[in-house]
Each structure stands twice: as C-alpha cells, then as structure tokens.
PDB file of N, CA and C in Angstrom:
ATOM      1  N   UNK A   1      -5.548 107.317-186.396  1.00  0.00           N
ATOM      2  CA  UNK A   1      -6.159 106.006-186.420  1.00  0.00           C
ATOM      3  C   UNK A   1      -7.427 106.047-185.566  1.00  0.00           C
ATOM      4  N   UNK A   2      -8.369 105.328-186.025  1.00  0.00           N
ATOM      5  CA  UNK A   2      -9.637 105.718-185.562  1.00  0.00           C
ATOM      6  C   UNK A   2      -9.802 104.986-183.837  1.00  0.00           C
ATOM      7  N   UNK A   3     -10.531 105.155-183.393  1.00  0.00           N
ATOM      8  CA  UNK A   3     -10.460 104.211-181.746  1.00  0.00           C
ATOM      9  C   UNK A   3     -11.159 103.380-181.941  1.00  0.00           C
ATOM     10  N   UNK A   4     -11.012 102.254-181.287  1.00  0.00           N
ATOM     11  CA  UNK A   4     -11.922 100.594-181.642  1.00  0.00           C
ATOM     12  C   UNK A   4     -12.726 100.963-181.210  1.00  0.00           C
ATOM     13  N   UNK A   5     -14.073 100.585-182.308  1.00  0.00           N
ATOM     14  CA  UNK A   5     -15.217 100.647-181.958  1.00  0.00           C
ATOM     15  C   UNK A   5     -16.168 102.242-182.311  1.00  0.00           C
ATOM     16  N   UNK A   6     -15.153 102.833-182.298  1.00  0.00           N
ATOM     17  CA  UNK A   6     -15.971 104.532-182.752  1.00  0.00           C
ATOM     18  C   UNK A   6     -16.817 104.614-183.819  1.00  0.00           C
ATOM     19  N   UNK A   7     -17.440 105.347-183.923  1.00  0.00           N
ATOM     20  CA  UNK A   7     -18.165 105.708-185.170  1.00  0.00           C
ATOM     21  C   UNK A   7     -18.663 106.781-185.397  1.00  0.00           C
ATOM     22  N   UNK A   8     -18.994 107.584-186.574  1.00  0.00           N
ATOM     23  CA  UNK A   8     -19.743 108.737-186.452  1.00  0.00           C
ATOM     24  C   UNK A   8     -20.667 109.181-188.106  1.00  0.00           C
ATOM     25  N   UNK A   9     -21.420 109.554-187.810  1.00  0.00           N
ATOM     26  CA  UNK A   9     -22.215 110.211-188.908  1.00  0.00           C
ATOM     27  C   UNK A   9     -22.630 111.320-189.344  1.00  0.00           C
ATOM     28  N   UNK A  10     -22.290 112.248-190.502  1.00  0.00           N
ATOM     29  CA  UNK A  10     -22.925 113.503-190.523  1.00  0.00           C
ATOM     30  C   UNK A  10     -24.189 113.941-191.204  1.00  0.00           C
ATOM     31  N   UNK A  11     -24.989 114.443-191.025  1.00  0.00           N
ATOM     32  CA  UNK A  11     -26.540 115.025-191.172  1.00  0.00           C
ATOM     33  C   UNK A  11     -26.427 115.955-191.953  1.00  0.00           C
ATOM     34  N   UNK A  12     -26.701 116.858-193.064  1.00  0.00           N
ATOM     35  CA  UNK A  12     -27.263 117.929-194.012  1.00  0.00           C
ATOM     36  C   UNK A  12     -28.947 118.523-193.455  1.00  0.00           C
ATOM     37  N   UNK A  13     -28.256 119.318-193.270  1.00  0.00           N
ATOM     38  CA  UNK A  13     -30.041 120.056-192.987  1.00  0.00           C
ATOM     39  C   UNK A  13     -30.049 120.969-194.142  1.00  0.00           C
ATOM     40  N   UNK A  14     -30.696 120.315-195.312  1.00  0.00           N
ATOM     41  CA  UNK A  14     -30.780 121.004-196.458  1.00  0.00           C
ATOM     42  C   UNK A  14     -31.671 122.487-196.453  1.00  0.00           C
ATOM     43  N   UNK A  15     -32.199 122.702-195.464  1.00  0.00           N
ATOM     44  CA  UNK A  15     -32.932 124.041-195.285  1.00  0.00           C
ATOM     45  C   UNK A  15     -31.919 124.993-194.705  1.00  0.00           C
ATOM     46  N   UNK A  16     -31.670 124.643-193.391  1.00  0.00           N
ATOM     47  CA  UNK A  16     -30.676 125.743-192.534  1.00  0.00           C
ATOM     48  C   UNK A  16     -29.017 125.734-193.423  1.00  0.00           C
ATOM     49  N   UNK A  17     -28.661 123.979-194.067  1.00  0.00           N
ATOM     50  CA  UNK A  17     -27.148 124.456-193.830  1.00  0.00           C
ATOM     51  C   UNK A  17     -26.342 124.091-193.099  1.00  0.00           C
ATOM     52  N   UNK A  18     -27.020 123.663-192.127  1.00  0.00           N
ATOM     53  CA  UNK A  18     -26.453 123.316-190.978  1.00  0.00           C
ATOM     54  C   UNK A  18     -26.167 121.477-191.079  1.00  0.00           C
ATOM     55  N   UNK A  19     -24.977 121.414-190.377  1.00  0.00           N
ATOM     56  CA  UNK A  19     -24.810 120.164-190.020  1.00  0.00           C
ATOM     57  C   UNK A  19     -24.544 119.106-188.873  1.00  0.00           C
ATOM     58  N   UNK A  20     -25.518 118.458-188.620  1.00  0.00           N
ATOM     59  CA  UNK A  20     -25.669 117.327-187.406  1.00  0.00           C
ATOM     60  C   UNK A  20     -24.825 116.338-187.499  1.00  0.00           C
ATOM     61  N   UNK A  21     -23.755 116.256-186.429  1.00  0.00           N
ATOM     62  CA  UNK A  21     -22.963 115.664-186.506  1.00  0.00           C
ATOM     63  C   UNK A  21     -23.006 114.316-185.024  1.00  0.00           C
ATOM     64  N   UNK A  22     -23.256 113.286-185.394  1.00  0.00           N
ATOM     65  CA  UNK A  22     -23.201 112.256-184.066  1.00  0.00           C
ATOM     66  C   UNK A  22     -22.350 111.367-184.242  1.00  0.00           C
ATOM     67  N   UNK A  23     -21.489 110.996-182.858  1.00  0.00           N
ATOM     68  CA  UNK A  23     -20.102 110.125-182.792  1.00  0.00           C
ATOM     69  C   UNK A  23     -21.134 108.903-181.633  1.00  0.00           C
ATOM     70  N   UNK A  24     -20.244 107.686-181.702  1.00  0.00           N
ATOM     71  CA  UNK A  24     -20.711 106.774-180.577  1.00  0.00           C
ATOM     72  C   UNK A  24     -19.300 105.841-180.259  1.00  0.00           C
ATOM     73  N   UNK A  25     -19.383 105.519-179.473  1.00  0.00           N
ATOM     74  CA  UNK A  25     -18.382 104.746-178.901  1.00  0.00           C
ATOM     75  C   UNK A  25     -17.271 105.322-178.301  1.00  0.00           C
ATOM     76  N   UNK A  26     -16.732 106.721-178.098  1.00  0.00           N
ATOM     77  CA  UNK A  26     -15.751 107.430-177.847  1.00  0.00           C
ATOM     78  C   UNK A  26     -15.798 107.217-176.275  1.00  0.00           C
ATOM     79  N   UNK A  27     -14.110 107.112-175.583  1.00  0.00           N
ATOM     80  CA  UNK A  27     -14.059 106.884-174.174  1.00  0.00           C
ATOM     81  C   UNK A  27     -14.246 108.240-173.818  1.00  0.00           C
ATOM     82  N   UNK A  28     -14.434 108.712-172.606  1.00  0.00           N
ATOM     83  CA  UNK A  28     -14.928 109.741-171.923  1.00  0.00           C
ATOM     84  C   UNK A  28     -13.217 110.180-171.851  1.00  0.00           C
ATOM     85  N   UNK A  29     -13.939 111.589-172.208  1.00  0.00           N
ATOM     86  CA  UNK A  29     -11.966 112.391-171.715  1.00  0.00           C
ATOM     87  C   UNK A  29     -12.495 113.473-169.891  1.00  0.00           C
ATOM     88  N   UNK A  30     -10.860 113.122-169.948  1.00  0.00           N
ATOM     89  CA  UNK A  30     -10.662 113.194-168.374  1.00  0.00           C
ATOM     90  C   UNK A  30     -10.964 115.165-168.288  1.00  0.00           C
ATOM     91  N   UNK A  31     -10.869 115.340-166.660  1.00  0.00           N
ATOM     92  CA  UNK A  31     -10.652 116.454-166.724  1.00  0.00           C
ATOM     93  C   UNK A  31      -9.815 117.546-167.354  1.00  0.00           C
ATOM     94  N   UNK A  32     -10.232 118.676-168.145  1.00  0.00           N
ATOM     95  CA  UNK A  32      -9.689 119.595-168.553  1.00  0.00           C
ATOM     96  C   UNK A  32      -8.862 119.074-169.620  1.00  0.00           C
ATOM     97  N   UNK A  33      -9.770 118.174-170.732  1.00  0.00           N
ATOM     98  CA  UNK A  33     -10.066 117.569-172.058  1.00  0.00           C
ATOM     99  C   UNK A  33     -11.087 117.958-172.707  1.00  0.00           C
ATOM    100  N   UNK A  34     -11.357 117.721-174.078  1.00  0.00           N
ATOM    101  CA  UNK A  34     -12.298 117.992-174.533  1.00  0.00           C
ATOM    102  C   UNK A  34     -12.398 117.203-175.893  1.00  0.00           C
ATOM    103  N   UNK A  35     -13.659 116.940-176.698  1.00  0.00           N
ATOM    104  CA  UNK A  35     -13.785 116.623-178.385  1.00  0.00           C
ATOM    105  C   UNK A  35     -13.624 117.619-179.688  1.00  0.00           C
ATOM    106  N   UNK A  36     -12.508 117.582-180.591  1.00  0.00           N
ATOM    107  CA  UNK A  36     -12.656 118.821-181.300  1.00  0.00           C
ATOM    108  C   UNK A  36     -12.501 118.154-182.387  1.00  0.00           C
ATOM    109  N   UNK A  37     -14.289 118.775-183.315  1.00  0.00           N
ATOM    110  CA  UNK A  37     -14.305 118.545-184.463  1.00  0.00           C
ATOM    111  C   UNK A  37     -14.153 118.951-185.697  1.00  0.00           C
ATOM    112  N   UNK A  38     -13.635 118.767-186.911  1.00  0.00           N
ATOM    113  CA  UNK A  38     -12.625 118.806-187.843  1.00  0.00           C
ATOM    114  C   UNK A  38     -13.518 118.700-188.878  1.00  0.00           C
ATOM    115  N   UNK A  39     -13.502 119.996-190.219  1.00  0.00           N
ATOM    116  CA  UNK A  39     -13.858 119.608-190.869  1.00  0.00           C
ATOM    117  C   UNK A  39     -12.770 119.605-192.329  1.00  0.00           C
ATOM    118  N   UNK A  40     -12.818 118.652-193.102  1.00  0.00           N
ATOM    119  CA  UNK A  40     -11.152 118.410-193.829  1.00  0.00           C
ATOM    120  C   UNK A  40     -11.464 118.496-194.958  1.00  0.00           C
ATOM    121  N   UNK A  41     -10.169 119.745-195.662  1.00  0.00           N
ATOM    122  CA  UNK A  41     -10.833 119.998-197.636  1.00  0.00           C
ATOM    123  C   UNK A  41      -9.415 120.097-197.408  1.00  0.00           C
ATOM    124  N   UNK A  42      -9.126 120.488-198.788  1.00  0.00           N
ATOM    125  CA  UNK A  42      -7.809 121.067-199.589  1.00  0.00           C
ATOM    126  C   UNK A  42      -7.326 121.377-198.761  1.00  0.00           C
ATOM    127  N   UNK A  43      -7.862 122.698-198.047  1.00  0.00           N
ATOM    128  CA  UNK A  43      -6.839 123.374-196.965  1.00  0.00           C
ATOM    129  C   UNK A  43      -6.196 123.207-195.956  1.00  0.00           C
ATOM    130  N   UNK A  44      -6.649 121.863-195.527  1.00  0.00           N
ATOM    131  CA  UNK A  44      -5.751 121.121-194.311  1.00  0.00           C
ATOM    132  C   UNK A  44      -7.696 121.550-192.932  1.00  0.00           C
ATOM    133  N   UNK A  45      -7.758 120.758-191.756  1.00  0.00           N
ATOM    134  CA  UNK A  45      -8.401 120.604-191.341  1.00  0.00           C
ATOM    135  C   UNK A  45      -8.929 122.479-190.659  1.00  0.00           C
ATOM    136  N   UNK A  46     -10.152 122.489-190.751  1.00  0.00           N
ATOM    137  CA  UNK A  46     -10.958 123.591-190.449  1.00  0.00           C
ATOM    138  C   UNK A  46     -11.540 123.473-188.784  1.00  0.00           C
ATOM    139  N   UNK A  47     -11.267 123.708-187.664  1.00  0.00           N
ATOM    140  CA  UNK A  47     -12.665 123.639-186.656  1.00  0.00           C
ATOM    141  C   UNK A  47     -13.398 123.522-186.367  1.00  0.00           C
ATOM    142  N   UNK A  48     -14.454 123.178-186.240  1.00  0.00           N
ATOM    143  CA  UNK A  48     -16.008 123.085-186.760  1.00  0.00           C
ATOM    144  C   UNK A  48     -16.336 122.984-184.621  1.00  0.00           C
ATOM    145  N   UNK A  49     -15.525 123.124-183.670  1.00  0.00           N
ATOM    146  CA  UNK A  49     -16.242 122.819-182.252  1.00  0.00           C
ATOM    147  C   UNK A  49     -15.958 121.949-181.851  1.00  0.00           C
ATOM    148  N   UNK A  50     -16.283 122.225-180.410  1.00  0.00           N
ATOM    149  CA  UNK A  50     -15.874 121.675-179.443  1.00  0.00           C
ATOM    150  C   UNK A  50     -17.003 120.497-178.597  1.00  0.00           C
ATOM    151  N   UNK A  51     -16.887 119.338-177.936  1.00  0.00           N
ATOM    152  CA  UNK A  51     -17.943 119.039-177.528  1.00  0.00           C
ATOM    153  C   UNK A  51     -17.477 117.918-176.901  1.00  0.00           C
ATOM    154  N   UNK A  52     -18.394 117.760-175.653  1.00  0.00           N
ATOM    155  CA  UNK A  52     -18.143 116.307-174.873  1.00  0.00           C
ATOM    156  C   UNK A  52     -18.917 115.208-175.069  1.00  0.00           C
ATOM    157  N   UNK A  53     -18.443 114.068-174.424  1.00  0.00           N
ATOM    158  CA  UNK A  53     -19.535 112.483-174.338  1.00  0.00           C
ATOM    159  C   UNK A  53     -20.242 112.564-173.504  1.00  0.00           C
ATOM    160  N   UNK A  54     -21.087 111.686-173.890  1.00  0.00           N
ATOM    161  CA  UNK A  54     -22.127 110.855-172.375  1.00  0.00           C
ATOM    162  C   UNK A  54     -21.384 109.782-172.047  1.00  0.00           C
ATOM    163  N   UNK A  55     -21.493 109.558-170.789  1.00  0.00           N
ATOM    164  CA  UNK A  55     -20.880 107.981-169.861  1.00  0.00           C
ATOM    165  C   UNK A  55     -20.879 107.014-170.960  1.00  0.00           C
ATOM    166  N   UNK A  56     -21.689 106.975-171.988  1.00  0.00           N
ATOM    167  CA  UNK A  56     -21.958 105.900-172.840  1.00  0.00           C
ATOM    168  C   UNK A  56     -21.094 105.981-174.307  1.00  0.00           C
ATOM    169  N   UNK A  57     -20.307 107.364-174.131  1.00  0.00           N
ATOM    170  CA  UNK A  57     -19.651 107.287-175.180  1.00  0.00           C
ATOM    171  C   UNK A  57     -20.338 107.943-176.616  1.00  0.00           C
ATOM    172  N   UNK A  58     -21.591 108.843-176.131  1.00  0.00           N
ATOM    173  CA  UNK A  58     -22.100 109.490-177.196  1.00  0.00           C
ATOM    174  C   UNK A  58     -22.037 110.718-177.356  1.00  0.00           C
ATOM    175  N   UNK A  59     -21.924 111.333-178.122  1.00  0.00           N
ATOM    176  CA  UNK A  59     -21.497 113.056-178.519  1.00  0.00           C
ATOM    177  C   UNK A  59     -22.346 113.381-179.871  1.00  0.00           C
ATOM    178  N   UNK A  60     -22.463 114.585-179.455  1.00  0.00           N
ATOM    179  CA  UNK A  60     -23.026 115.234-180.788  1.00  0.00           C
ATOM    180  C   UNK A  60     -23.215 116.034-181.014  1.00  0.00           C
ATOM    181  N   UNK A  61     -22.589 117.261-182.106  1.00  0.00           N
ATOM    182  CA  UNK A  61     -22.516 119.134-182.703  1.00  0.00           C
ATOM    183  C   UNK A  61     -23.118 119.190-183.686  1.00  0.00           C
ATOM    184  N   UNK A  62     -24.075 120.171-183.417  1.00  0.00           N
ATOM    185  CA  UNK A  62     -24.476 121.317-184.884  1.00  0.00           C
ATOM    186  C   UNK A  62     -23.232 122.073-185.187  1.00  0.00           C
ATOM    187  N   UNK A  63     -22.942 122.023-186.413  1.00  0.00           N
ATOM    188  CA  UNK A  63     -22.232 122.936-187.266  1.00  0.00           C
ATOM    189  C   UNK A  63     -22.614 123.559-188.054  1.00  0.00           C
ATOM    190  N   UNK A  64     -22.550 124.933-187.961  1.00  0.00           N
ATOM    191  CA  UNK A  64     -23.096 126.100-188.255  1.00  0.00           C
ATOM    192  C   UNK A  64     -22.291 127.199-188.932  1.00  0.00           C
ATOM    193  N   UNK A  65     -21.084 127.098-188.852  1.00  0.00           N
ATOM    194  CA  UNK A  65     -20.061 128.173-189.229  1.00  0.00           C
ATOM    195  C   UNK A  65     -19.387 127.740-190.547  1.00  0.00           C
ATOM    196  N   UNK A  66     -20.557 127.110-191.656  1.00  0.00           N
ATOM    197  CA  UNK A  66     -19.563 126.383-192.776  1.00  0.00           C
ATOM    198  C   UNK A  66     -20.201 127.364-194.295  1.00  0.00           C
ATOM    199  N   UNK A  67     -19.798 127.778-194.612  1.00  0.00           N
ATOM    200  CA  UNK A  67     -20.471 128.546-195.563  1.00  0.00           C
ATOM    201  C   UNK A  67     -20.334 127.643-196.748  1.00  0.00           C
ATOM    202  N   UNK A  68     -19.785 126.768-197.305  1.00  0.00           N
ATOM    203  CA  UNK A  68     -19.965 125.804-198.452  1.00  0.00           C
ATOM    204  C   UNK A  68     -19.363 124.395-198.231  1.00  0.00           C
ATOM    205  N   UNK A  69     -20.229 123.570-197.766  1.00  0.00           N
ATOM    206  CA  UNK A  69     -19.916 122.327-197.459  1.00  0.00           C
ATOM    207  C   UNK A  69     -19.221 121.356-198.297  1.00  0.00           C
ATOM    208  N   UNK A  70     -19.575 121.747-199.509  1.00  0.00           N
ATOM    209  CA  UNK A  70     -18.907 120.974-201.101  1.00  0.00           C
ATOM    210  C   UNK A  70     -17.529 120.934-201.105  1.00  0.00           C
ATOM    211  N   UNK A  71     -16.829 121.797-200.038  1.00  0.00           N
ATOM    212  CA  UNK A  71     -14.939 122.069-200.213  1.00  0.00           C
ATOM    213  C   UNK A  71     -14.423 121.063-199.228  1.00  0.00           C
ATOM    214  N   UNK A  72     -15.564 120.583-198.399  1.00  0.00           N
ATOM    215  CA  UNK A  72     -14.457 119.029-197.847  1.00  0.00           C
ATOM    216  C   UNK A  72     -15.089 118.287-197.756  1.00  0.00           C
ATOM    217  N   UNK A  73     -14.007 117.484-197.878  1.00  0.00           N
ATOM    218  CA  UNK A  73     -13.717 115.403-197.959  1.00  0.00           C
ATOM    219  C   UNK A  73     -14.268 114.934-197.018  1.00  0.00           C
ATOM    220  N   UNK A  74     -13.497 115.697-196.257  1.00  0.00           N
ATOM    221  CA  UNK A  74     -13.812 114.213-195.160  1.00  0.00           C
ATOM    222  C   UNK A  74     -14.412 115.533-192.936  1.00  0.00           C
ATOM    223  N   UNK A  75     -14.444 114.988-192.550  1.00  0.00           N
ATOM    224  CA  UNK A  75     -14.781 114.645-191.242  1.00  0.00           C
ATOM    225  C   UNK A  75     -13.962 114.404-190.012  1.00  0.00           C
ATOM    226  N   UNK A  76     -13.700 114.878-189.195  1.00  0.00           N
ATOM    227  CA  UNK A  76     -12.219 114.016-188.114  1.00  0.00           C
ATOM    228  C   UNK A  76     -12.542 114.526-186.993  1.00  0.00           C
ATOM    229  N   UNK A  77     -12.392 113.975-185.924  1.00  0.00           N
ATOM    230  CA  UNK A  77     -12.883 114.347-184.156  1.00  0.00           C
ATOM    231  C   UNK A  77     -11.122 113.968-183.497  1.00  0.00           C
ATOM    232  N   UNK A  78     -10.932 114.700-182.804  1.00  0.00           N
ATOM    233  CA  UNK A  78      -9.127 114.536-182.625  1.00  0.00           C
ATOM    234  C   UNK A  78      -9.926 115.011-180.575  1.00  0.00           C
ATOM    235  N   UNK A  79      -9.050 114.795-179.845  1.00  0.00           N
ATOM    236  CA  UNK A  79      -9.251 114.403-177.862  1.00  0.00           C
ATOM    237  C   UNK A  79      -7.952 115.815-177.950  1.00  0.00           C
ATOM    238  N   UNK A  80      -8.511 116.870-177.530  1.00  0.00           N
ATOM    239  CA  UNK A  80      -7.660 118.199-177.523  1.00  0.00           C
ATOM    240  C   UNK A  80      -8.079 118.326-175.753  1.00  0.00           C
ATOM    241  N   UNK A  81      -6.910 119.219-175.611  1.00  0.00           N
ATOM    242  CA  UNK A  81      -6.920 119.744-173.983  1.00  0.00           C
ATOM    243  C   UNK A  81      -8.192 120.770-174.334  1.00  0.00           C
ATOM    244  N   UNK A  82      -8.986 121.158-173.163  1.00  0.00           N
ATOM    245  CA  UNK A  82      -9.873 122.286-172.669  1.00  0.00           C
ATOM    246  C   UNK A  82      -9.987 123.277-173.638  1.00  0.00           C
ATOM    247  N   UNK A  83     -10.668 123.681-174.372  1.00  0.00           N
ATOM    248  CA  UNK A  83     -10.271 125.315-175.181  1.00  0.00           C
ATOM    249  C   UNK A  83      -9.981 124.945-176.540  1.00  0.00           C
ATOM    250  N   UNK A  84     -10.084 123.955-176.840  1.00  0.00           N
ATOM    251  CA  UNK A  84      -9.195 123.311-178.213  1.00  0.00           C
ATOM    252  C   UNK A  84      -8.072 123.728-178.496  1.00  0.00           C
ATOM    253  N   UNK A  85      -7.815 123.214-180.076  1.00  0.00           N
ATOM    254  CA  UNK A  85      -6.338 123.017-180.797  1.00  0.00           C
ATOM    255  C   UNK A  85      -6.638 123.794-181.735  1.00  0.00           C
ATOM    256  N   UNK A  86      -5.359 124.433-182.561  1.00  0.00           N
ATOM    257  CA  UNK A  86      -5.530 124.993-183.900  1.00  0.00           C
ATOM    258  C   UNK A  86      -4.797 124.154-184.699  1.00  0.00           C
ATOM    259  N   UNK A  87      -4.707 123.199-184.339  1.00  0.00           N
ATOM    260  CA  UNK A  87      -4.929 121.704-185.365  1.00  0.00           C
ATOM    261  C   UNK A  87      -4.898 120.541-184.643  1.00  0.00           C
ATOM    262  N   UNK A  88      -5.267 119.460-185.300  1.00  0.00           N
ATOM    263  CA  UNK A  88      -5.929 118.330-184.841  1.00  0.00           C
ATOM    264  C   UNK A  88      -4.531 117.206-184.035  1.00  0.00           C
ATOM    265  N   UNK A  89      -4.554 117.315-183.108  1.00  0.00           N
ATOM    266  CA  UNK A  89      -3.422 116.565-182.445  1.00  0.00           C
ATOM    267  C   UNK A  89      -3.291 115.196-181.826  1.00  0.00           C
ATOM    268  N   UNK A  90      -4.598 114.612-181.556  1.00  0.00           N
ATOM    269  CA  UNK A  90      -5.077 113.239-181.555  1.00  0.00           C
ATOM    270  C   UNK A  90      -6.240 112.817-182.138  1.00  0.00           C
ATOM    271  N   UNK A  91      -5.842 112.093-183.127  1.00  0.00           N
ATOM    272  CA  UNK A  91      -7.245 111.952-184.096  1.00  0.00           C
ATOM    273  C   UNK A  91      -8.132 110.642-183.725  1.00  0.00           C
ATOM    274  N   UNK A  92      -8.976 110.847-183.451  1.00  0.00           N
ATOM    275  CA  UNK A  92      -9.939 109.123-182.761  1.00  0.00           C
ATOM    276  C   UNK A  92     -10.774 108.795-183.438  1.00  0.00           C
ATOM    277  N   UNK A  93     -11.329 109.763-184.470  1.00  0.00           N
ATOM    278  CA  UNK A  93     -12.543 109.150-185.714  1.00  0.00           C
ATOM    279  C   UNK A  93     -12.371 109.754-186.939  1.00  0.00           C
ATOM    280  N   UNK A  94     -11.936 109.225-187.788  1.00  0.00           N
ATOM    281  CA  UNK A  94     -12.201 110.011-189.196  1.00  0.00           C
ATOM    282  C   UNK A  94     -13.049 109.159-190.175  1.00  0.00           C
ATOM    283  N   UNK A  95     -13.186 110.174-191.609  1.00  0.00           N
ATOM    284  CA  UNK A  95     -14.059 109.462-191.534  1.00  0.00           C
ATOM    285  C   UNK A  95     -14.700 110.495-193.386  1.00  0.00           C
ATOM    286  N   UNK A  96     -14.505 110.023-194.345  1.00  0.00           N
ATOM    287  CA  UNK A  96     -14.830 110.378-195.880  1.00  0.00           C
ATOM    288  C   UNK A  96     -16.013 110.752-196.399  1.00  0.00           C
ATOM    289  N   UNK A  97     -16.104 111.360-197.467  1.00  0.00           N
ATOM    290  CA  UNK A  97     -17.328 111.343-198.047  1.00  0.00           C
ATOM    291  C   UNK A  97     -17.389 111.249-199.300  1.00  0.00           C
TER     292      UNK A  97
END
C-alpha cells in the first residue's frame, strides 16, 4: 500500500536507455535503512537500487542495468534494511504503466 502522500515518476532517456527515476513525499528511514527500487514484469520484482531521501522526503535513481524496458508493468520502492532485499518486503510506492 502506497504511503500517504508519496509519489513517484519514471523518465526514459531515449538515447542512453537509461532511466530517471524521482519519488517525493517518502518519510526519511532511520539508521541502517535504506530505499530499494523495484522494477515489476512477469517475473516477479527485479532490483533496479538502492537509494536515500532528502529531509524533505525526495529521492532519486538512474537505472542503468535494464536491458529491455518493454518486459515491465509497473515500478515499486519497498523501506529495506542497509544492503537491500532480494525481494521487496515493505512496499511504500507503486505505481503502473
């Protein structure tokens, strides 16, 4: 379930490939926490990185490690301990395409 107030958007950099990913509203995670973002097809959710907020609740990853973006749906940011998860264990933004 998403967190009140969250939001996020993803970017296509139709040259590189690459994708810009920005969240807003997310509460700040405590020590030896972290943001881990999700990218979701058929296969059940993929990794896509790790990343923290600003005081203000803003975050934001280049994703770079996707070799064909067309195989997922959707998007998901899940609040993992330090080091991440090898799957998504608190989900705070998701989010379709």
């Amino acid at each position: 379930e998403n967190e009140p107030g969250s939001s996020g958007r993803a970017y296509l950099d139709p040259v590189s490939g690459r994708v810009w990913v920005t969240v807003r509203n997310l509460p700040e995670v405590g020590e030896g926490e972290t943001y881990q973002l999700w990218l979701i097809g058929s296969g059940g959710p993929m990794s896509a990185g790790l990343f923290k907020t600003t005081a203000d609740g803003r975050g934001e990853i280049w994703v770079t490690n996707v070799a064909d973006l067309a195989e997922y749906a959707a998007v998901g940011v899940s609040r993992e301990r330090a080091g991440g998860s090898q799957q998504p264990t608190q989900v705070v933004v998701a989010g379709g395409g």
